[in-house]
PDB file of N, CA and C in Angstrom:
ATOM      1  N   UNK A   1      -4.542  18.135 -10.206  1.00  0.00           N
ATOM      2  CA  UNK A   1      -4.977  16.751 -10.340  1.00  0.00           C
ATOM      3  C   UNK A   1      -4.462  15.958  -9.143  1.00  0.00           C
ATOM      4  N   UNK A   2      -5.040  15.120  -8.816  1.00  0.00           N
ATOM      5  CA  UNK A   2      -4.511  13.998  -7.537  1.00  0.00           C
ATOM      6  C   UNK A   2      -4.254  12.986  -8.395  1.00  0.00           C
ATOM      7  N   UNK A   3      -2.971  13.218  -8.283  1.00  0.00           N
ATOM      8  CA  UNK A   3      -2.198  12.099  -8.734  1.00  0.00           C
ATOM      9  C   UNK A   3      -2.523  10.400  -7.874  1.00  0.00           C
ATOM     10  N   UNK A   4      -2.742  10.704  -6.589  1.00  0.00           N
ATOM     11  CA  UNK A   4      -2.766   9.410  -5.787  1.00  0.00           C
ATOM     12  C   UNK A   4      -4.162   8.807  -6.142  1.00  0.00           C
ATOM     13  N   UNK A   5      -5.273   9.109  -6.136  1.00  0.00           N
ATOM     14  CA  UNK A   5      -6.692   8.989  -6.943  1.00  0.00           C
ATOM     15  C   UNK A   5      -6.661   8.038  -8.083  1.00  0.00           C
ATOM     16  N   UNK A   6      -5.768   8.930  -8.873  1.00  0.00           N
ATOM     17  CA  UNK A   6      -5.502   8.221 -10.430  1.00  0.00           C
ATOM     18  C   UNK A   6      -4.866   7.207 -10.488  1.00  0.00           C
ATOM     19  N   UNK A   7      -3.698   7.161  -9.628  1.00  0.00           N
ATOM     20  CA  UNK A   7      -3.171   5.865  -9.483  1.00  0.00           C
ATOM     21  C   UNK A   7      -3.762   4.586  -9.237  1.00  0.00           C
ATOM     22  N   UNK A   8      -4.492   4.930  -8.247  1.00  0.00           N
ATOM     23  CA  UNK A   8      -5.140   3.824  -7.245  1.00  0.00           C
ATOM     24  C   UNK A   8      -6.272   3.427  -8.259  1.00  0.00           C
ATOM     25  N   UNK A   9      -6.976   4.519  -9.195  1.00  0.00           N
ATOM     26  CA  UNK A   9      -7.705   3.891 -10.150  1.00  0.00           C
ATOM     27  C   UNK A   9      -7.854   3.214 -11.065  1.00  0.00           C
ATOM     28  N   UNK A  10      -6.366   3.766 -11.595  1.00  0.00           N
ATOM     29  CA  UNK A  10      -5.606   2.888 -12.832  1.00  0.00           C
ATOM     30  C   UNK A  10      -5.130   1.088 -12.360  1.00  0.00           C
ATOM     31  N   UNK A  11      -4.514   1.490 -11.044  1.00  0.00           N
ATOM     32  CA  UNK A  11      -3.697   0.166 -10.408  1.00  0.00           C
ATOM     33  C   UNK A  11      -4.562  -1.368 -10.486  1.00  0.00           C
ATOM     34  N   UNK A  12      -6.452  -1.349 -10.904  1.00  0.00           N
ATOM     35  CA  UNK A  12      -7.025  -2.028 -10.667  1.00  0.00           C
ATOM     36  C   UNK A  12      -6.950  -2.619 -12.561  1.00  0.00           C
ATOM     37  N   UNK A  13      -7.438  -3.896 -13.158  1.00  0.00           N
ATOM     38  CA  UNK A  13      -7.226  -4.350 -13.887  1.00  0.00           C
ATOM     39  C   UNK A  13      -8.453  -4.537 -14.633  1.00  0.00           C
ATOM     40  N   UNK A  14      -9.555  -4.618 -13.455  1.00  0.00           N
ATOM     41  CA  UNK A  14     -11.113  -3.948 -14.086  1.00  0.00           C
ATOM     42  C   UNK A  14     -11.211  -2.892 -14.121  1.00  0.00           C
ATOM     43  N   UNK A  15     -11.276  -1.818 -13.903  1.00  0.00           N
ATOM     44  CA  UNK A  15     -10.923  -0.428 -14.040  1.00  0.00           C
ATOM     45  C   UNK A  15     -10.324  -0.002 -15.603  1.00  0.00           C
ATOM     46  N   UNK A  16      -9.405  -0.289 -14.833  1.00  0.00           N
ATOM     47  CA  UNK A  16      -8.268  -0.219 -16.900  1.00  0.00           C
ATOM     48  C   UNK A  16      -9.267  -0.961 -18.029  1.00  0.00           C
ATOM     49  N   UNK A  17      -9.674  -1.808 -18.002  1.00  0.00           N
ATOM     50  CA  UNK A  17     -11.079  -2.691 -18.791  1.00  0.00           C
ATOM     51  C   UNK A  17     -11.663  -1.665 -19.017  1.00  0.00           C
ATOM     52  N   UNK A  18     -12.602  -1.361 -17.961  1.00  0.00           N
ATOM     53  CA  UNK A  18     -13.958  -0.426 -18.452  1.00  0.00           C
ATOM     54  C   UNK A  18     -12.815   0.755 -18.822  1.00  0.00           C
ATOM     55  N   UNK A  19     -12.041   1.566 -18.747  1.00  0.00           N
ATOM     56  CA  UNK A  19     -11.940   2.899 -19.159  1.00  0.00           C
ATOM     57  C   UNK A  19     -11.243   2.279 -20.883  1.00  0.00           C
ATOM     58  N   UNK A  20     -11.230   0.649 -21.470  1.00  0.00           N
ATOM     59  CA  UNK A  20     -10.606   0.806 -22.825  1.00  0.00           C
ATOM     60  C   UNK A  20     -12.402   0.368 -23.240  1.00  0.00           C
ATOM     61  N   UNK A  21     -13.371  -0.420 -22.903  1.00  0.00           N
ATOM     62  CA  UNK A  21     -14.698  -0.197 -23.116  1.00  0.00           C
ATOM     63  C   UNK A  21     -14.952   1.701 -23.315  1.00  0.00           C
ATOM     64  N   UNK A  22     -14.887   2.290 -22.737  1.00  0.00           N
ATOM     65  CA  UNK A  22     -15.128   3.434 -22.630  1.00  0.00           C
ATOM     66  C   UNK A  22     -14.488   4.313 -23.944  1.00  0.00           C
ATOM     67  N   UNK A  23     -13.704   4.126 -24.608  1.00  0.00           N
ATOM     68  CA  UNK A  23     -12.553   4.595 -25.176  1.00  0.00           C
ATOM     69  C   UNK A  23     -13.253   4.930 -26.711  1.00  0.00           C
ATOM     70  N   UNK A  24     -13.885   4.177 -26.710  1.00  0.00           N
ATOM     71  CA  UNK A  24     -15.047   3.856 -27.650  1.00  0.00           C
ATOM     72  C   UNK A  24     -16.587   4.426 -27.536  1.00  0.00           C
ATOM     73  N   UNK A  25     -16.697   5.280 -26.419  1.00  0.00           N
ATOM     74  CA  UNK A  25     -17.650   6.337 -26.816  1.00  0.00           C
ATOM     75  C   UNK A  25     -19.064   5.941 -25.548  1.00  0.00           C
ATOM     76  N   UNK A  26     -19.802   6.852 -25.067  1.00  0.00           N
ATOM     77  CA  UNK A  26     -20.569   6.360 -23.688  1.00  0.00           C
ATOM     78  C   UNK A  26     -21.303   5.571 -23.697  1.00  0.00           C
ATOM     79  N   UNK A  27     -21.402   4.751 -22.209  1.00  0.00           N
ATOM     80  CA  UNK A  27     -21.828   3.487 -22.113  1.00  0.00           C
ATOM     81  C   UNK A  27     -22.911   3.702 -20.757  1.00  0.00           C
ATOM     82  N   UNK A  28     -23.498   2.362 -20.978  1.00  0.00           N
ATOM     83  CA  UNK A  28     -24.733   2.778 -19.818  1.00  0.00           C
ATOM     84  C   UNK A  28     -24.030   1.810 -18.538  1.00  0.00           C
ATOM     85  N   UNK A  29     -24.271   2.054 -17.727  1.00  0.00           N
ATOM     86  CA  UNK A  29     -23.904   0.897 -16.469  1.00  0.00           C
ATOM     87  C   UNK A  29     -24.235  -0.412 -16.796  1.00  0.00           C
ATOM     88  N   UNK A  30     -25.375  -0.447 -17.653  1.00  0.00           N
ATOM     89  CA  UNK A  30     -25.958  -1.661 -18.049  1.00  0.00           C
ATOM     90  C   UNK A  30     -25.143  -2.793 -18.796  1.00  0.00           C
ATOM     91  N   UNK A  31     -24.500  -1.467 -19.761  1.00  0.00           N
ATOM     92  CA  UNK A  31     -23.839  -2.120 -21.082  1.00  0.00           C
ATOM     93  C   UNK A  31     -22.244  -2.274 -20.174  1.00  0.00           C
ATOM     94  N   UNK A  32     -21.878  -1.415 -19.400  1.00  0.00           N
ATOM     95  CA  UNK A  32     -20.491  -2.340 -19.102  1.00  0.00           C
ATOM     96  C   UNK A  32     -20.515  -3.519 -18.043  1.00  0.00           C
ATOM     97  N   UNK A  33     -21.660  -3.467 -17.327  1.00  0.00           N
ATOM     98  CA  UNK A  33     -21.738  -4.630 -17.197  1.00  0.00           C
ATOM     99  C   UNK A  33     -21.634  -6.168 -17.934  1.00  0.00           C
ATOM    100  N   UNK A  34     -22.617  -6.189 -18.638  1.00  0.00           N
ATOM    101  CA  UNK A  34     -22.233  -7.016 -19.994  1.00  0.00           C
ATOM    102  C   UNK A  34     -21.002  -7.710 -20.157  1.00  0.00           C
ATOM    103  N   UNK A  35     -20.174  -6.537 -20.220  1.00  0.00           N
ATOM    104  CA  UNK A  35     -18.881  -7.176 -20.584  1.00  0.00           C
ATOM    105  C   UNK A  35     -18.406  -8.156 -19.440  1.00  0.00           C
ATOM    106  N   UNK A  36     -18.610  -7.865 -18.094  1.00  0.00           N
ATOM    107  CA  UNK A  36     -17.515  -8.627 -17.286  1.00  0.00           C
ATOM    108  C   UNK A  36     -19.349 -10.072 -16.619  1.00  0.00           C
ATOM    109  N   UNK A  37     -18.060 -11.129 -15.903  1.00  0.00           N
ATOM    110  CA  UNK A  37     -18.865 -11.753 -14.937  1.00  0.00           C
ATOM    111  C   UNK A  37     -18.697 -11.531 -13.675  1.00  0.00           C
ATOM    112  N   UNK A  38     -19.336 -10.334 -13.477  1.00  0.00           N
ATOM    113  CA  UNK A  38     -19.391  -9.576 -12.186  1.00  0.00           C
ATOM    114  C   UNK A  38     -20.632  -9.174 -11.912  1.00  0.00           C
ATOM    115  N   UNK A  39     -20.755  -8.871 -10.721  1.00  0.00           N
ATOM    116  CA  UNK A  39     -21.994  -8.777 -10.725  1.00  0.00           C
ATOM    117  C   UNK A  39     -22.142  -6.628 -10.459  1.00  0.00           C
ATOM    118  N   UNK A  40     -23.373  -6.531 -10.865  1.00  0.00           N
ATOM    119  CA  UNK A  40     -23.965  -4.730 -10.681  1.00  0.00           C
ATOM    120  C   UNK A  40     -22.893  -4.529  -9.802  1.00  0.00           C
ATOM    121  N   UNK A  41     -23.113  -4.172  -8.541  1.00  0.00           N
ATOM    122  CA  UNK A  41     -22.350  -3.917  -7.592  1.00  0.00           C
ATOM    123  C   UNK A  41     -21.136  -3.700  -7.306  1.00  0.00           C
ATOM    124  N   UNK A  42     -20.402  -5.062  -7.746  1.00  0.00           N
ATOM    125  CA  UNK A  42     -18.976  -4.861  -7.614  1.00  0.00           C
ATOM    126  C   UNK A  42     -18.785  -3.438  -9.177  1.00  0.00           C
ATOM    127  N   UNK A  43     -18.949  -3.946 -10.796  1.00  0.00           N
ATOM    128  CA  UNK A  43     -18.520  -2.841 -11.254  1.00  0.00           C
ATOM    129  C   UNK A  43     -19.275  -1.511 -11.257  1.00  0.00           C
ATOM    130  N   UNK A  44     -20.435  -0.905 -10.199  1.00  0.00           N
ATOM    131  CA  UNK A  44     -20.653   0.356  -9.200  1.00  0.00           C
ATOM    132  C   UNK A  44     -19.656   0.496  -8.636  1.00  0.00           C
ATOM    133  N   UNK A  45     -18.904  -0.109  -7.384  1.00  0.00           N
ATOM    134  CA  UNK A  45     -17.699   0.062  -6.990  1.00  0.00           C
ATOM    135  C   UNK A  45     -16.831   0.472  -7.819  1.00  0.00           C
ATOM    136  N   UNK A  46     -16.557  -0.129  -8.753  1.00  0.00           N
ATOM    137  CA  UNK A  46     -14.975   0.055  -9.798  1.00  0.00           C
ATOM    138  C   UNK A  46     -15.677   1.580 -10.624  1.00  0.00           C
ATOM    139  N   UNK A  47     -16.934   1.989 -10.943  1.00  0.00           N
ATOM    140  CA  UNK A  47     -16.748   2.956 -11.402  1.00  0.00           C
ATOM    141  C   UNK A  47     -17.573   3.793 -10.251  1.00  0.00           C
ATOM    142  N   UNK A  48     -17.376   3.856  -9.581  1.00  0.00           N
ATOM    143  CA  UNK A  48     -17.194   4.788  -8.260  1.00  0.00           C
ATOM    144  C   UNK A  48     -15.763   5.453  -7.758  1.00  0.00           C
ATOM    145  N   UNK A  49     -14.596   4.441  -8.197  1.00  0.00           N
ATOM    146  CA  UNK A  49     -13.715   4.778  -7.933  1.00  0.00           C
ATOM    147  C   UNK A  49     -13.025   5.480  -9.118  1.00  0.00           C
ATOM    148  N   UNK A  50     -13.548   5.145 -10.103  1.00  0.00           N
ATOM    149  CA  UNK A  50     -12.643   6.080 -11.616  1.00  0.00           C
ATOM    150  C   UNK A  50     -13.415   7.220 -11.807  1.00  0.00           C
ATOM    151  N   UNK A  51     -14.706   7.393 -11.063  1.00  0.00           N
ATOM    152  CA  UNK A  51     -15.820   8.863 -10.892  1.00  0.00           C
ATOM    153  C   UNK A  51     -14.971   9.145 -10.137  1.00  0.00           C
ATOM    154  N   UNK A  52     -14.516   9.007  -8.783  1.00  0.00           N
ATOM    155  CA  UNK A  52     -13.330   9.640  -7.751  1.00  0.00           C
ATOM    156  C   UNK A  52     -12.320  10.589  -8.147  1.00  0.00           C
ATOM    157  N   UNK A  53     -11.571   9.759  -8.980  1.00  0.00           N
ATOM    158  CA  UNK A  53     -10.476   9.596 -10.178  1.00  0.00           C
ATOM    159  C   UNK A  53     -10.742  10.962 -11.093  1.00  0.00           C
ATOM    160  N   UNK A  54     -11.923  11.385 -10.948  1.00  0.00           N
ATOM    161  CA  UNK A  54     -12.325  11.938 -12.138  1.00  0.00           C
ATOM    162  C   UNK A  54     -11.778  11.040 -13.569  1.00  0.00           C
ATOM    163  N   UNK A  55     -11.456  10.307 -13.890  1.00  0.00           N
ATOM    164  CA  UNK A  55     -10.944   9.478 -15.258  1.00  0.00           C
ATOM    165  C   UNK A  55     -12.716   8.985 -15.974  1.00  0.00           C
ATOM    166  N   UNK A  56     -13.484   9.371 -15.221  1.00  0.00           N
ATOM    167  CA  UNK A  56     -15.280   9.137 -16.028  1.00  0.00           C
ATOM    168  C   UNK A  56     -16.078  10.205 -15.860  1.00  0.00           C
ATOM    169  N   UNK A  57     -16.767  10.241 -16.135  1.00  0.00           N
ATOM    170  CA  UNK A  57     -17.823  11.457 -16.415  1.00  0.00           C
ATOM    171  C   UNK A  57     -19.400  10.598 -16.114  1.00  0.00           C
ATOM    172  N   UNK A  58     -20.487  10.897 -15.253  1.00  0.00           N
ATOM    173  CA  UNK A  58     -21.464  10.240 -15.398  1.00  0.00           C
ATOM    174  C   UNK A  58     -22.374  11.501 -15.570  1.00  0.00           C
ATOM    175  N   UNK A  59     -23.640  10.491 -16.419  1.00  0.00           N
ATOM    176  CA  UNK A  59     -24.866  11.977 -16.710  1.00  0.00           C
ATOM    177  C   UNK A  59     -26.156  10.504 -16.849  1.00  0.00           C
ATOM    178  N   UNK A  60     -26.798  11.320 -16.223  1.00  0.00           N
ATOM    179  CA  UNK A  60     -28.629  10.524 -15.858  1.00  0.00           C
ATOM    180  C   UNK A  60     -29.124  11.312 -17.005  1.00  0.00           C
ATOM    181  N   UNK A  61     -30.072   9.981 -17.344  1.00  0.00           N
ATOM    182  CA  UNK A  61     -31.072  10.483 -18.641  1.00  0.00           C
ATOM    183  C   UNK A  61     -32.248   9.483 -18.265  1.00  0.00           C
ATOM    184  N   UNK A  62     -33.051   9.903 -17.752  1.00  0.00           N
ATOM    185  CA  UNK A  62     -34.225   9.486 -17.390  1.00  0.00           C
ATOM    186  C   UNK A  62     -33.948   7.857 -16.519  1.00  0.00           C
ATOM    187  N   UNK A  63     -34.451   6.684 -16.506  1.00  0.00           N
ATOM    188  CA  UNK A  63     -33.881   5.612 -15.492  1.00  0.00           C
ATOM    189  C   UNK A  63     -32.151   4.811 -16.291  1.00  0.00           C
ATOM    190  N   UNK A  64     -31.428   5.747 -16.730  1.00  0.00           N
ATOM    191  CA  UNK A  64     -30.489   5.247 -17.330  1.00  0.00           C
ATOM    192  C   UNK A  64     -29.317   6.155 -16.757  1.00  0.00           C
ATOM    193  N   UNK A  65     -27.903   5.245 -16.336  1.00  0.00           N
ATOM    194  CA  UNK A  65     -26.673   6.510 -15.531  1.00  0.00           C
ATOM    195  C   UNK A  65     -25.887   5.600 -17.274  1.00  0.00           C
ATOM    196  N   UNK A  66     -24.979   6.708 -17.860  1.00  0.00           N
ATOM    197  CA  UNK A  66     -24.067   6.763 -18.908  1.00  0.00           C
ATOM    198  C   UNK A  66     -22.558   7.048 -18.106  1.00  0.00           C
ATOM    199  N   UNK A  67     -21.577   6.495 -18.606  1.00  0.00           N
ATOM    200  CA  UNK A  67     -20.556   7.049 -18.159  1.00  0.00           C
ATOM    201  C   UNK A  67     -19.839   7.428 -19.740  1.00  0.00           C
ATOM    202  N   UNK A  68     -18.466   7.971 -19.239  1.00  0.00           N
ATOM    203  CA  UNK A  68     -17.970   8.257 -20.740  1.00  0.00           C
ATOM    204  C   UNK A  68     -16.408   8.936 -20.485  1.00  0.00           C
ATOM    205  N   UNK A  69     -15.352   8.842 -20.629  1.00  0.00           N
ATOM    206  CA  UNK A  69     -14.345   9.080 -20.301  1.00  0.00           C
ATOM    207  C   UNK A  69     -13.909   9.981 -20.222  1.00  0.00           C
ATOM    208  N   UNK A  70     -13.571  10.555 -18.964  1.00  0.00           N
ATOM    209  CA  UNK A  70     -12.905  12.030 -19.156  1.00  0.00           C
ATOM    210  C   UNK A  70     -11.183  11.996 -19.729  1.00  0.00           C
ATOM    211  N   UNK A  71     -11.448  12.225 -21.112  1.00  0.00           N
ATOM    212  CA  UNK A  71      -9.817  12.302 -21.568  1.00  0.00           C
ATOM    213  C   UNK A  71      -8.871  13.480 -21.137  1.00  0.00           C
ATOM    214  N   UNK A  72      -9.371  14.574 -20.422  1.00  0.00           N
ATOM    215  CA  UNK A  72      -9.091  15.838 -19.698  1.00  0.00           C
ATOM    216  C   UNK A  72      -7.523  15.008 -18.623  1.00  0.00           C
ATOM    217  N   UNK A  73      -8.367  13.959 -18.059  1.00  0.00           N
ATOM    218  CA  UNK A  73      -7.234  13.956 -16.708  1.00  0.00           C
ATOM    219  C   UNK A  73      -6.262  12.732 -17.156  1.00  0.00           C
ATOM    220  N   UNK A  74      -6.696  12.431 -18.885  1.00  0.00           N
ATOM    221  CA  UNK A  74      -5.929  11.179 -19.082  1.00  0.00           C
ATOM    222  C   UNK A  74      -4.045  12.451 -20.020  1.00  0.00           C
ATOM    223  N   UNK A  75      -5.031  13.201 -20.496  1.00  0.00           N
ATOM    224  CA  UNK A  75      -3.855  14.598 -20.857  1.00  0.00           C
ATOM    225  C   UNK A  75      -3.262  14.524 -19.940  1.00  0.00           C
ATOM    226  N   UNK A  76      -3.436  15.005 -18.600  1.00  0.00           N
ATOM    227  CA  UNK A  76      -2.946  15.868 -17.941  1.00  0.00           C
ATOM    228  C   UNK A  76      -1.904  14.734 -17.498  1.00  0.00           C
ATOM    229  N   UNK A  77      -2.021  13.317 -17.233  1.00  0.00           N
ATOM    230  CA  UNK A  77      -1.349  12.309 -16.688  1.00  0.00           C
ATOM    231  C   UNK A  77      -0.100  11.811 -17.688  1.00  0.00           C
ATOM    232  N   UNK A  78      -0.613  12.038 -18.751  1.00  0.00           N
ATOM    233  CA  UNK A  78       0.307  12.324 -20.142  1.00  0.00           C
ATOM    234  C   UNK A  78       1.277  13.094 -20.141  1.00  0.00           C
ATOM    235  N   UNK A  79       0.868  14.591 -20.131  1.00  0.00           N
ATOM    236  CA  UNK A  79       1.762  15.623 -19.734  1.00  0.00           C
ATOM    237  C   UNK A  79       2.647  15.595 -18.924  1.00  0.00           C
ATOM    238  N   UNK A  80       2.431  14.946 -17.717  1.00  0.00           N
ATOM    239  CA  UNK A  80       2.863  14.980 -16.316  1.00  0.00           C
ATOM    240  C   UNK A  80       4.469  14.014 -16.506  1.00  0.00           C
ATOM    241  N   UNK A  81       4.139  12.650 -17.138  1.00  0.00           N
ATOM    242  CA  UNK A  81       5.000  11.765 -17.713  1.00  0.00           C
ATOM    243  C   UNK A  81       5.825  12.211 -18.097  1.00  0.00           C
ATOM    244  N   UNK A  82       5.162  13.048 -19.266  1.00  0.00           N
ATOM    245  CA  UNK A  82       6.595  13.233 -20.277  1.00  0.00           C
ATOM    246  C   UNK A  82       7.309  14.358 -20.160  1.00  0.00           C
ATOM    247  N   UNK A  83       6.577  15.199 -18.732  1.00  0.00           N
ATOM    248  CA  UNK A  83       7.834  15.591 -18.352  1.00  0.00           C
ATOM    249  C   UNK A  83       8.548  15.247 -17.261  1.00  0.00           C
ATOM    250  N   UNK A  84       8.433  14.419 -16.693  1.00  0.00           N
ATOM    251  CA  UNK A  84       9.228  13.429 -15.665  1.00  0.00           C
ATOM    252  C   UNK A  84      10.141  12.847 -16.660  1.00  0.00           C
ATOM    253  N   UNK A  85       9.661  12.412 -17.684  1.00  0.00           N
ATOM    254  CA  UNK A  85      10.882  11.769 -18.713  1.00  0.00           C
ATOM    255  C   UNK A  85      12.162  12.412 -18.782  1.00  0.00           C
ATOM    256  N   UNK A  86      11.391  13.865 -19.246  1.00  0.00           N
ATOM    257  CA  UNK A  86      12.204  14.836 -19.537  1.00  0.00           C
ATOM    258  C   UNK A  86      12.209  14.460 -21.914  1.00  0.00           C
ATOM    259  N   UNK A  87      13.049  15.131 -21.797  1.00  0.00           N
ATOM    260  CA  UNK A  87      13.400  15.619 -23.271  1.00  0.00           C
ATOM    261  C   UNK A  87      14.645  15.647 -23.724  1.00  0.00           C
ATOM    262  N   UNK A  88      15.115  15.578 -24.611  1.00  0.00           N
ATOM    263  CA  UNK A  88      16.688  16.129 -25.695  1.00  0.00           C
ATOM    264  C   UNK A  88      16.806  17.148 -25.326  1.00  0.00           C
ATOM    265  N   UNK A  89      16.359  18.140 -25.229  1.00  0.00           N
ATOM    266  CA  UNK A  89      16.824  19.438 -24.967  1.00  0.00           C
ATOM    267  C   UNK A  89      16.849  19.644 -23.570  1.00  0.00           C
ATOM    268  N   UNK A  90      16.331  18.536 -22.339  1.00  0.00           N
ATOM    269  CA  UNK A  90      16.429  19.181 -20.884  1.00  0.00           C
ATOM    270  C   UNK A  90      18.249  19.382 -20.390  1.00  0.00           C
ATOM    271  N   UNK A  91      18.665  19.900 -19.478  1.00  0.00           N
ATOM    272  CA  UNK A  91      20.052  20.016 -19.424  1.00  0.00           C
ATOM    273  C   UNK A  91      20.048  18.668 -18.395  1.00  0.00           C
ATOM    274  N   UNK A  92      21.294  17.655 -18.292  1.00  0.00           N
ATOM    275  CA  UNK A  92      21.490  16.726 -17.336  1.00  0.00           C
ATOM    276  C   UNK A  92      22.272  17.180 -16.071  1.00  0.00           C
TER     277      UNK A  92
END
């Protein structure tokens, strides 16, 4: 995983938005638009960069792009944490 990717994807505050929109099951470009006052473009950009990220998944279905969250690299960023934390049982 590229950790630096994920970061830089997460670090944005629209970004983090659409991936808790997302969290809730696939959405069309259309429909997360909706949510913000932004215009097409800019959130193309923001999910251009969480497609980067791999943290989205996109799939075309005739004139419609869906995105939908890849929870795969949200594990793996999970994992990664808690063992940087460490544990009760790691030795100090």
């Amino acid at each position: 995983m590229a950790f630096a990717e994920t970061f830089k994807a997460l670090s944005d505050p629209v970004r983090r938005e659409i991936l808790q929109l997302l969290k809730n099951g696939k959405m069309s470009a259309g429909e997360i638009v909706g949510h913000f006052d932004m215009t097409g473009a800019t959130i193309s950009y923001h999910l251009k960069i969480l497609k980067k990220a791999d943290l989205v998944w996109e799939t075309k279905v005739k004139n419609f792009v869906y995105y939908e969250l890849n929870t795969t690299v949200v594990d793996e960023l999970l994992l990664w944490l808690s063992d940087l934390k460490g544990g009760k049982n790691d030795e100090s």
